[in-house]
PDB file of N, CA and C in Angstrom:
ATOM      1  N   UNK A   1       0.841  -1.174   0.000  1.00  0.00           N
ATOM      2  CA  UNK A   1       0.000   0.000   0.000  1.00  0.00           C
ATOM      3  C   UNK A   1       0.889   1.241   0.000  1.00  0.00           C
ATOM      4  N   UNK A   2       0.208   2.487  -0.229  1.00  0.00           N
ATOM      5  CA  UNK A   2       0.977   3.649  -0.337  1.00  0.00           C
ATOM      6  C   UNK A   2       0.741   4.357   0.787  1.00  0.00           C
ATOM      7  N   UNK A   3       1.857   5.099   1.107  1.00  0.00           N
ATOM      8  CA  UNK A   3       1.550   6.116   2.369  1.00  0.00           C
ATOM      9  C   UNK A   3       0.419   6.565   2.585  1.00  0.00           C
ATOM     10  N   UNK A   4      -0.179   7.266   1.497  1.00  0.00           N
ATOM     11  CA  UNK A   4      -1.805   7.610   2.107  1.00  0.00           C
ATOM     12  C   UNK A   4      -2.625   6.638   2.200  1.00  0.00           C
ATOM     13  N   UNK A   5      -2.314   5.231   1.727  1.00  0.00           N
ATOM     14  CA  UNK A   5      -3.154   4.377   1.967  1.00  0.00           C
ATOM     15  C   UNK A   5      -2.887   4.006   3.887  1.00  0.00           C
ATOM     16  N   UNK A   6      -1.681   3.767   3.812  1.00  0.00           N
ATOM     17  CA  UNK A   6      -1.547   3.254   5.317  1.00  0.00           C
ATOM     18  C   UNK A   6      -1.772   4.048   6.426  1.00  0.00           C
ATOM     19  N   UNK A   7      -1.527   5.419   5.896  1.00  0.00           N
ATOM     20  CA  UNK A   7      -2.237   6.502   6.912  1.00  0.00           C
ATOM     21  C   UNK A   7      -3.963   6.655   7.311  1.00  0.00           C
ATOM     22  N   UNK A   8      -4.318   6.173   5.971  1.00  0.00           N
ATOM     23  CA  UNK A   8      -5.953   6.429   6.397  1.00  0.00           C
ATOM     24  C   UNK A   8      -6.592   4.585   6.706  1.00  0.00           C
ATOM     25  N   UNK A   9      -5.439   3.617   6.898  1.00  0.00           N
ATOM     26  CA  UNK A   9      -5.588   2.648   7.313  1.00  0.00           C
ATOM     27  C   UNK A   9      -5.289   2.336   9.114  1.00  0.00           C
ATOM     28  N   UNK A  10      -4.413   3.276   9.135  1.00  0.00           N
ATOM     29  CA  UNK A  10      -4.028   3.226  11.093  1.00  0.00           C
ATOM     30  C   UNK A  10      -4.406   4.585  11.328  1.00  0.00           C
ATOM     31  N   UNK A  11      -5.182   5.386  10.657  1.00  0.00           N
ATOM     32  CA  UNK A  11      -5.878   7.082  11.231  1.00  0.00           C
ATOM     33  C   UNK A  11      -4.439   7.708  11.629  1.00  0.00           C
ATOM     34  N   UNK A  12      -3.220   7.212  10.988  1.00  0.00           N
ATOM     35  CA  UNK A  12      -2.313   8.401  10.848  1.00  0.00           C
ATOM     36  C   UNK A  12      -1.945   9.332  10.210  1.00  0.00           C
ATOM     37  N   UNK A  13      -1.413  10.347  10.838  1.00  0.00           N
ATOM     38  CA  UNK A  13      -1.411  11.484   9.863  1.00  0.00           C
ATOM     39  C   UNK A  13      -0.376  10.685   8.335  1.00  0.00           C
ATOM     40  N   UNK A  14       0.034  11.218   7.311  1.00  0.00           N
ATOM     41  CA  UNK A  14       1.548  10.914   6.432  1.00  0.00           C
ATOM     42  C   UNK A  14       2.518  11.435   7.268  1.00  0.00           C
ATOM     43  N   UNK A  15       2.394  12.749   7.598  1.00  0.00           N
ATOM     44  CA  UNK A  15       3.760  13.956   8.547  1.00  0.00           C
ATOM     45  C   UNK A  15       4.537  12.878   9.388  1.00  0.00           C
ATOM     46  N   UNK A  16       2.906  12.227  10.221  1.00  0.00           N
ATOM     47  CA  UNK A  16       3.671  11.604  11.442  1.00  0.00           C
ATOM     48  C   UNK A  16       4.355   9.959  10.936  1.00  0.00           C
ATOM     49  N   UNK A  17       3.761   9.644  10.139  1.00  0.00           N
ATOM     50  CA  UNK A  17       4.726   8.417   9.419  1.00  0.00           C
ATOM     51  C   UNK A  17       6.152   8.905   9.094  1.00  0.00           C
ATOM     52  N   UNK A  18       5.730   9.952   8.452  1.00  0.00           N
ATOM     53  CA  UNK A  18       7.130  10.259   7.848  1.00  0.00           C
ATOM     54  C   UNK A  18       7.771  10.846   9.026  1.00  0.00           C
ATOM     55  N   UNK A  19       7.591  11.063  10.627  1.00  0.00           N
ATOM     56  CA  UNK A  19       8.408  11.584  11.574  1.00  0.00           C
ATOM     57  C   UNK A  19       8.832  10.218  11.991  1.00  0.00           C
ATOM     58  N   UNK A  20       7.808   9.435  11.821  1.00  0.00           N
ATOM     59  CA  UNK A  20       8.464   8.173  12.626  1.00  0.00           C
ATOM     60  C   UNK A  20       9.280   7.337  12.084  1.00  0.00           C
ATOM     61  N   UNK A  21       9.423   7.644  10.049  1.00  0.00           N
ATOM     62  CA  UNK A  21      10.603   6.689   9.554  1.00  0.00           C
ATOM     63  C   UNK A  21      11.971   7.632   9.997  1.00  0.00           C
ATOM     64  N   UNK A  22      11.499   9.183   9.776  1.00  0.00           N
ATOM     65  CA  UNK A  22      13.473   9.587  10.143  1.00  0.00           C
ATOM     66  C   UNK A  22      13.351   9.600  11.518  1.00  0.00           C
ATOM     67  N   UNK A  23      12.837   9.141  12.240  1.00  0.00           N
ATOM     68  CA  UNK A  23      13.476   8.958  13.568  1.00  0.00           C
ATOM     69  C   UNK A  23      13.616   7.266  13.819  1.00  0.00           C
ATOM     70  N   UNK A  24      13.071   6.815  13.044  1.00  0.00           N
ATOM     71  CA  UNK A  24      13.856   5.628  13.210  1.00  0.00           C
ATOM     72  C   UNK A  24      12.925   4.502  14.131  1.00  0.00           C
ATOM     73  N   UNK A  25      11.476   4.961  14.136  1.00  0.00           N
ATOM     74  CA  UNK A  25      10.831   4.154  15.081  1.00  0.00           C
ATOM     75  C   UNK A  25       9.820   3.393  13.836  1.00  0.00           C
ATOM     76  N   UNK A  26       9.819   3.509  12.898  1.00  0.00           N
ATOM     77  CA  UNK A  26       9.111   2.795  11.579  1.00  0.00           C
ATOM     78  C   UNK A  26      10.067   2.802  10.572  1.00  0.00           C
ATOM     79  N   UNK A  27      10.406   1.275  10.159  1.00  0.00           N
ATOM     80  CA  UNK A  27      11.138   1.539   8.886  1.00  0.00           C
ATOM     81  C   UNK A  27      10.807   1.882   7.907  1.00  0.00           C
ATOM     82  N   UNK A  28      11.577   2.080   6.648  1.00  0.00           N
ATOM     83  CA  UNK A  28      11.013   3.209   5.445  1.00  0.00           C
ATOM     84  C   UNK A  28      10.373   1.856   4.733  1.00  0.00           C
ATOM     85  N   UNK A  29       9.200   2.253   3.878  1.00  0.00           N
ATOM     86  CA  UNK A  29       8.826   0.967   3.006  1.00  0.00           C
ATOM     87  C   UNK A  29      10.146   0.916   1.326  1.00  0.00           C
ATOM     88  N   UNK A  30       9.814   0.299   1.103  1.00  0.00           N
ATOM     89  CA  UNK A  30       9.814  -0.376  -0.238  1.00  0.00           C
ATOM     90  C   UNK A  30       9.948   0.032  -1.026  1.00  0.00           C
ATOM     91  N   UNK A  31      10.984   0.756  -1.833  1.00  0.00           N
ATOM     92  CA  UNK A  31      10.879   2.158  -3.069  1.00  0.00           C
ATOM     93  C   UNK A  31      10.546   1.104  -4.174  1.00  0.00           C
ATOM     94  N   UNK A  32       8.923   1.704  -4.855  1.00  0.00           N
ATOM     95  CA  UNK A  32       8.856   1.052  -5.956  1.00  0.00           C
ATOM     96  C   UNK A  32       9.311   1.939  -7.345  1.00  0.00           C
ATOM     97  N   UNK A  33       9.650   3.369  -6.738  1.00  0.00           N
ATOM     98  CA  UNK A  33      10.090   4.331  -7.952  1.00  0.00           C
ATOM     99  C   UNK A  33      11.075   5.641  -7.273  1.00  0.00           C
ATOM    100  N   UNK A  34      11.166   6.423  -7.808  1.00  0.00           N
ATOM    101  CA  UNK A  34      12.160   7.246  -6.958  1.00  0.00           C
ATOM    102  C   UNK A  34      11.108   8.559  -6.277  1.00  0.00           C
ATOM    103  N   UNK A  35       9.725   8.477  -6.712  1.00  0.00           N
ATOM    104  CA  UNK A  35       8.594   9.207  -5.497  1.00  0.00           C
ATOM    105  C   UNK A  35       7.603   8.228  -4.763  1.00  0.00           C
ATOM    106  N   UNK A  36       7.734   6.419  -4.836  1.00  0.00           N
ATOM    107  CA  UNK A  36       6.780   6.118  -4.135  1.00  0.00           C
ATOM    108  C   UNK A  36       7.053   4.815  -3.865  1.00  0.00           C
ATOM    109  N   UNK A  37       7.192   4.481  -2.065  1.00  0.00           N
ATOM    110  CA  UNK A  37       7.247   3.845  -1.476  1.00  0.00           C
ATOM    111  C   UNK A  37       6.197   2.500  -1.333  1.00  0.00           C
ATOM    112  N   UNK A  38       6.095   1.505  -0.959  1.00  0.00           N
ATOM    113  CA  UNK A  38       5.128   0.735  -0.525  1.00  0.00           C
ATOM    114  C   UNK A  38       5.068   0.242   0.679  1.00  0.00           C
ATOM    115  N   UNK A  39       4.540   0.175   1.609  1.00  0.00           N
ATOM    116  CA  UNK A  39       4.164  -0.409   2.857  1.00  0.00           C
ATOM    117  C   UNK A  39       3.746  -1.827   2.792  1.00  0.00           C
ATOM    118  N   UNK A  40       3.666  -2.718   4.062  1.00  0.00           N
ATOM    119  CA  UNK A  40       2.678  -3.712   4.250  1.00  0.00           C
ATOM    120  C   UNK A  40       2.251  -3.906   5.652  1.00  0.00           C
ATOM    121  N   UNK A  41       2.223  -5.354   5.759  1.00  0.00           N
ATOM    122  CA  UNK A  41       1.076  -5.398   6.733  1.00  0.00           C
ATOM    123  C   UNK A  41       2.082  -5.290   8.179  1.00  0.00           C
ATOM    124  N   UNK A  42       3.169  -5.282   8.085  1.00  0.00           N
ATOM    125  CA  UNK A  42       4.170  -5.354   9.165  1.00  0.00           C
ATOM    126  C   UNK A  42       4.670  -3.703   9.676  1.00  0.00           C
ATOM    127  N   UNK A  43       4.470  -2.773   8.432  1.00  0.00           N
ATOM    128  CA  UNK A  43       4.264  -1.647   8.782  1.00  0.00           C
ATOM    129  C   UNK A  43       3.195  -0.844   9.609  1.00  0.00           C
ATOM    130  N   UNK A  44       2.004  -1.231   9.263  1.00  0.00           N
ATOM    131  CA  UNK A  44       0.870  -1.257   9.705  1.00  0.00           C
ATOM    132  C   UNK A  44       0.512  -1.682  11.507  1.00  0.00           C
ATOM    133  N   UNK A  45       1.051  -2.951  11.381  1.00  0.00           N
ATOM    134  CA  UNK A  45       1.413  -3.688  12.769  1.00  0.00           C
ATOM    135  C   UNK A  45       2.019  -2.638  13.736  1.00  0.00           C
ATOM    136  N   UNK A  46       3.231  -1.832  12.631  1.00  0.00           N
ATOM    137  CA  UNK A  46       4.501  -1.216  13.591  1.00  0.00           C
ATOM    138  C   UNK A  46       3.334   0.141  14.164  1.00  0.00           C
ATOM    139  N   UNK A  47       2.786   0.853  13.338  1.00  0.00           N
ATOM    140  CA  UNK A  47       1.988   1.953  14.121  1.00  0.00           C
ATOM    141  C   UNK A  47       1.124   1.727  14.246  1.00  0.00           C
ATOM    142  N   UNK A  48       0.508   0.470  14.716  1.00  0.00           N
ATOM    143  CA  UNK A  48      -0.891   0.408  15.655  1.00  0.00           C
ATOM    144  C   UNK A  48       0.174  -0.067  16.779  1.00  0.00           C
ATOM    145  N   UNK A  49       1.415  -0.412  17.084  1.00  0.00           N
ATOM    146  CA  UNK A  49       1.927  -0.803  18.151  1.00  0.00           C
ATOM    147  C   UNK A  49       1.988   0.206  18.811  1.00  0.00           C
ATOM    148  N   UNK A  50       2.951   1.415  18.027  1.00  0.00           N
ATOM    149  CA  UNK A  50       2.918   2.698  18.635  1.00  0.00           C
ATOM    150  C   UNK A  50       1.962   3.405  19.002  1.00  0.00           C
ATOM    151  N   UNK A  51       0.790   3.498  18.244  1.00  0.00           N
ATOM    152  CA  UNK A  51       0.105   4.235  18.867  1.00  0.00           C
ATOM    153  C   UNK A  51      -1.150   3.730  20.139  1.00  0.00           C
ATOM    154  N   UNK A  52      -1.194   2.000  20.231  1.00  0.00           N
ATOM    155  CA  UNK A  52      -1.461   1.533  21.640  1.00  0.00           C
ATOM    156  C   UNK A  52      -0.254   1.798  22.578  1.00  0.00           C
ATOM    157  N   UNK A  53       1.212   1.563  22.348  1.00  0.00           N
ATOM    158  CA  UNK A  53       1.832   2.467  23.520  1.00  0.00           C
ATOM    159  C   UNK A  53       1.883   3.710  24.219  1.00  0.00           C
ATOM    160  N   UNK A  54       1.313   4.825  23.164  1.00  0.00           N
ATOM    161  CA  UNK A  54       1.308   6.174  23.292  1.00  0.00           C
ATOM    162  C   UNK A  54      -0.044   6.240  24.329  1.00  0.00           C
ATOM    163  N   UNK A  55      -1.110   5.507  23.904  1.00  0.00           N
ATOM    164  CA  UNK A  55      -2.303   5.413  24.749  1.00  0.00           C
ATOM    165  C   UNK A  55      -1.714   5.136  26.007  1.00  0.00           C
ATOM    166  N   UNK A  56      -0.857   3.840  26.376  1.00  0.00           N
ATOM    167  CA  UNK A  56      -0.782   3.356  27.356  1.00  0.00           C
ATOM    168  C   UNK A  56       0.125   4.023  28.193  1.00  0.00           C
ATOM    169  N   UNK A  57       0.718   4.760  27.497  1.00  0.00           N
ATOM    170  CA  UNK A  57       1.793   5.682  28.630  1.00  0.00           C
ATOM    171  C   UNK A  57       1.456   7.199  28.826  1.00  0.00           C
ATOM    172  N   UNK A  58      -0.194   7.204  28.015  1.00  0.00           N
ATOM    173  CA  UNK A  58      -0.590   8.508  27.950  1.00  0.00           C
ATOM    174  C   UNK A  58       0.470   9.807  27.460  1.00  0.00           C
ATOM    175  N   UNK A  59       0.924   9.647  26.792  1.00  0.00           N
ATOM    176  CA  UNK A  59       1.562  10.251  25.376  1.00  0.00           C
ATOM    177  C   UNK A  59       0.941  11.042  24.790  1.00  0.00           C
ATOM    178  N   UNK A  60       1.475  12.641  24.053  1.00  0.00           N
ATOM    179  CA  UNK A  60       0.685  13.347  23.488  1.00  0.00           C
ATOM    180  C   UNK A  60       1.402  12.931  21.907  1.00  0.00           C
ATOM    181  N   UNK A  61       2.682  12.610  22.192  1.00  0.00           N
ATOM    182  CA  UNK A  61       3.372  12.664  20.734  1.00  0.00           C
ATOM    183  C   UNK A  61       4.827  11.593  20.658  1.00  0.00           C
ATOM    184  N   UNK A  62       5.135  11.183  19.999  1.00  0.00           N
ATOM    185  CA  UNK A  62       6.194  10.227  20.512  1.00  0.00           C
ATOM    186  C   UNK A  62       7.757  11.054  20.562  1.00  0.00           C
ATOM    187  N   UNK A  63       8.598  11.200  21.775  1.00  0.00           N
ATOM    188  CA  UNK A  63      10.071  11.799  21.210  1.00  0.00           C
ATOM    189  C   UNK A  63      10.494  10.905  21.560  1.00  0.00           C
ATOM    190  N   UNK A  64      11.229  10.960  20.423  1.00  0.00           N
ATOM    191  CA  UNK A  64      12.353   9.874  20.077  1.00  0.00           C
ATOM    192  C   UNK A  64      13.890  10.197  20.783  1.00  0.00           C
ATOM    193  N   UNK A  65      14.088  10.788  21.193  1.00  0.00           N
ATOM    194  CA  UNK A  65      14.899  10.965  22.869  1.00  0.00           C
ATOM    195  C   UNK A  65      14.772   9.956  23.710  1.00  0.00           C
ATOM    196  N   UNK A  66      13.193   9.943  23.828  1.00  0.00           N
ATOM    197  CA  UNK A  66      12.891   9.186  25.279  1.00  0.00           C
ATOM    198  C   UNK A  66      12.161   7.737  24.844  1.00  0.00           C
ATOM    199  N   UNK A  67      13.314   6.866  25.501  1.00  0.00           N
ATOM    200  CA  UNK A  67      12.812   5.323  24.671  1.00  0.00           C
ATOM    201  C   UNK A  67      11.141   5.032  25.137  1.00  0.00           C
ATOM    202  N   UNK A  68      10.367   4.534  24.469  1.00  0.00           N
ATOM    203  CA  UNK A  68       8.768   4.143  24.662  1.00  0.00           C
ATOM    204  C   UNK A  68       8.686   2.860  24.689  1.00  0.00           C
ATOM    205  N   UNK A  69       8.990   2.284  25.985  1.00  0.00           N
ATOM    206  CA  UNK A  69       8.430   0.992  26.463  1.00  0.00           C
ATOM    207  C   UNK A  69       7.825   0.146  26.000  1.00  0.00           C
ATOM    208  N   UNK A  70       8.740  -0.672  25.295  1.00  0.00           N
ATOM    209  CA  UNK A  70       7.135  -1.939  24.412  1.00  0.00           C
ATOM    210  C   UNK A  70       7.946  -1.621  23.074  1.00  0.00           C
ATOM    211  N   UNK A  71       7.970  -0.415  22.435  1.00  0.00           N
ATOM    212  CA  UNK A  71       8.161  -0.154  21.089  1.00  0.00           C
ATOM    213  C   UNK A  71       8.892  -0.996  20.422  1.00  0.00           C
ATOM    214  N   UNK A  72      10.450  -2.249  20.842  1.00  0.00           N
ATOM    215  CA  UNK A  72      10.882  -2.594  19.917  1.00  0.00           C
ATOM    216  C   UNK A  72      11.031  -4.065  20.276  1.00  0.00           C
ATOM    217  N   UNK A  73       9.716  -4.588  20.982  1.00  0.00           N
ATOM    218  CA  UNK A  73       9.145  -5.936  21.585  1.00  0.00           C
ATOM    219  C   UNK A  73       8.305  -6.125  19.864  1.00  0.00           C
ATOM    220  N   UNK A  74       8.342  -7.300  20.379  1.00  0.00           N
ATOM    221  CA  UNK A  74       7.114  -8.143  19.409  1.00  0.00           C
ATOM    222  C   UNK A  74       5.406  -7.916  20.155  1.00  0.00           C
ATOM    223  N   UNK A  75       4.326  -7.551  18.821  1.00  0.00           N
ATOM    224  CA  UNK A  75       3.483  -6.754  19.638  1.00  0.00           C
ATOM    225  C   UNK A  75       2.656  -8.028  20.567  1.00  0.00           C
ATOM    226  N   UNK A  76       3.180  -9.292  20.559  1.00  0.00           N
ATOM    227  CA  UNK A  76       2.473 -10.276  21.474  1.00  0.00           C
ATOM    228  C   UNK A  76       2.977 -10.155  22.696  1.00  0.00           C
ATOM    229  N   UNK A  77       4.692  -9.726  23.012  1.00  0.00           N
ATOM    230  CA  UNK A  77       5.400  -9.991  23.971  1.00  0.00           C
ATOM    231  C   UNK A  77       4.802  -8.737  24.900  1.00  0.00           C
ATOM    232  N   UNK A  78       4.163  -7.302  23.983  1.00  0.00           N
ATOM    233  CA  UNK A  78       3.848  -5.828  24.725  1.00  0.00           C
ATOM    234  C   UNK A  78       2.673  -6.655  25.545  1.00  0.00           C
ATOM    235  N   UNK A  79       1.849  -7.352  24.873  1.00  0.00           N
ATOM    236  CA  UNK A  79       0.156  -7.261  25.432  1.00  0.00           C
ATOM    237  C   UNK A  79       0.580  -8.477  26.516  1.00  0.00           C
ATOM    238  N   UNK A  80       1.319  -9.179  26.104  1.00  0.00           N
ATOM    239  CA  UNK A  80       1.323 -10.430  27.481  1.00  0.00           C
ATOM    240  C   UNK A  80       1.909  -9.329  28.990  1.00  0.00           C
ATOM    241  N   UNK A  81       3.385  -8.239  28.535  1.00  0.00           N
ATOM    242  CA  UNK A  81       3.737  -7.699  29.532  1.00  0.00           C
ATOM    243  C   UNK A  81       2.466  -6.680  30.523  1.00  0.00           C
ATOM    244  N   UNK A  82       1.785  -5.935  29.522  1.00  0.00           N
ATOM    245  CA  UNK A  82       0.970  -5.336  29.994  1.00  0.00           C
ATOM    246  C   UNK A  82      -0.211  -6.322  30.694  1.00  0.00           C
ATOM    247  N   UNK A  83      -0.809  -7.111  30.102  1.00  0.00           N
ATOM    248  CA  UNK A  83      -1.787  -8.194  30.905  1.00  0.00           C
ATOM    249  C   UNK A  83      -1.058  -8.494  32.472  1.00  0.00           C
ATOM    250  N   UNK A  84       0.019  -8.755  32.550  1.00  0.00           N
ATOM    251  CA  UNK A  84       0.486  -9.424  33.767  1.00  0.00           C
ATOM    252  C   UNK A  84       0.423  -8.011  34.865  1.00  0.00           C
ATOM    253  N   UNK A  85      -0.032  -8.951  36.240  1.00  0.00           N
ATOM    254  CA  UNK A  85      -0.261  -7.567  37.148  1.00  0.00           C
ATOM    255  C   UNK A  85       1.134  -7.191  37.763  1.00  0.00           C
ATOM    256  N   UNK A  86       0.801  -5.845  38.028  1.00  0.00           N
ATOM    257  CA  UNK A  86       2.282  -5.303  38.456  1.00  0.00           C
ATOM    258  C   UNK A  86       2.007  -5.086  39.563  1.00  0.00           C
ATOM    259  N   UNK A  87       3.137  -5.482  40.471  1.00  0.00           N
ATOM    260  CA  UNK A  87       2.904  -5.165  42.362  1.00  0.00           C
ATOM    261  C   UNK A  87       1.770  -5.622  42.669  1.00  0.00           C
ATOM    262  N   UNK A  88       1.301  -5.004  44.612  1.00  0.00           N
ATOM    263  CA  UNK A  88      -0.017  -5.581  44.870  1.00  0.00           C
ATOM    264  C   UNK A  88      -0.951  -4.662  44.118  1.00  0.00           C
ATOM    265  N   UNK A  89      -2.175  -5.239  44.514  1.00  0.00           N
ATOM    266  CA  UNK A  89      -3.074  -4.735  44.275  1.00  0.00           C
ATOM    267  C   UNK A  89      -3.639  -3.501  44.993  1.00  0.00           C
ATOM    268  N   UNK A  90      -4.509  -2.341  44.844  1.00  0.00           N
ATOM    269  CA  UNK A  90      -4.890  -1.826  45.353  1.00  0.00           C
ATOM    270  C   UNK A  90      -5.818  -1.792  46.658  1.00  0.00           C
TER     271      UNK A  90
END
């Protein structure tokens, strides 16, 4: 798929795809020409990961300074960590 496809497939902006390949938290897709990339379903995967972490750490925006917990797990290994309880209970 093409950037605007995968953007209006995970409700991301393009800007913020394209912030998250030069920073290095989504890799770049697939040059099928020298203006257009292709994505797939592993891209897709990568920013619905991010943006359930951003939820979960209550995040307005991701900086890439500050490492985001989960981000470079496998997204089964994030949801098993998060499922498991942390400390006692309330």
């Amino acid at each position: 798929m093409k950037l605007g496809e995968l953007a209006a497939a995970t409700d991301t902006s393009t800007a913020t795809i394209k912030y998250y390949i030069r920073e290095g938290l989504l890799p770049p897709g697939a040059k099928k020409n020298q203006t257009t990339s292709v994505y797939g379903p592993a891209h897709r995967e990568r920013l619905e990961l991010i943006s359930a972490l951003r939820v979960l750490h209550d995040l307005e925006c991701v900086d890439p300074g500050v490492q985001l917990p989960g981000v470079n797990q496998a997204p089964q290994d994030v949801v098993v960590e998060v499922a498991e309880p942390q400390g006692d209970p309330p």
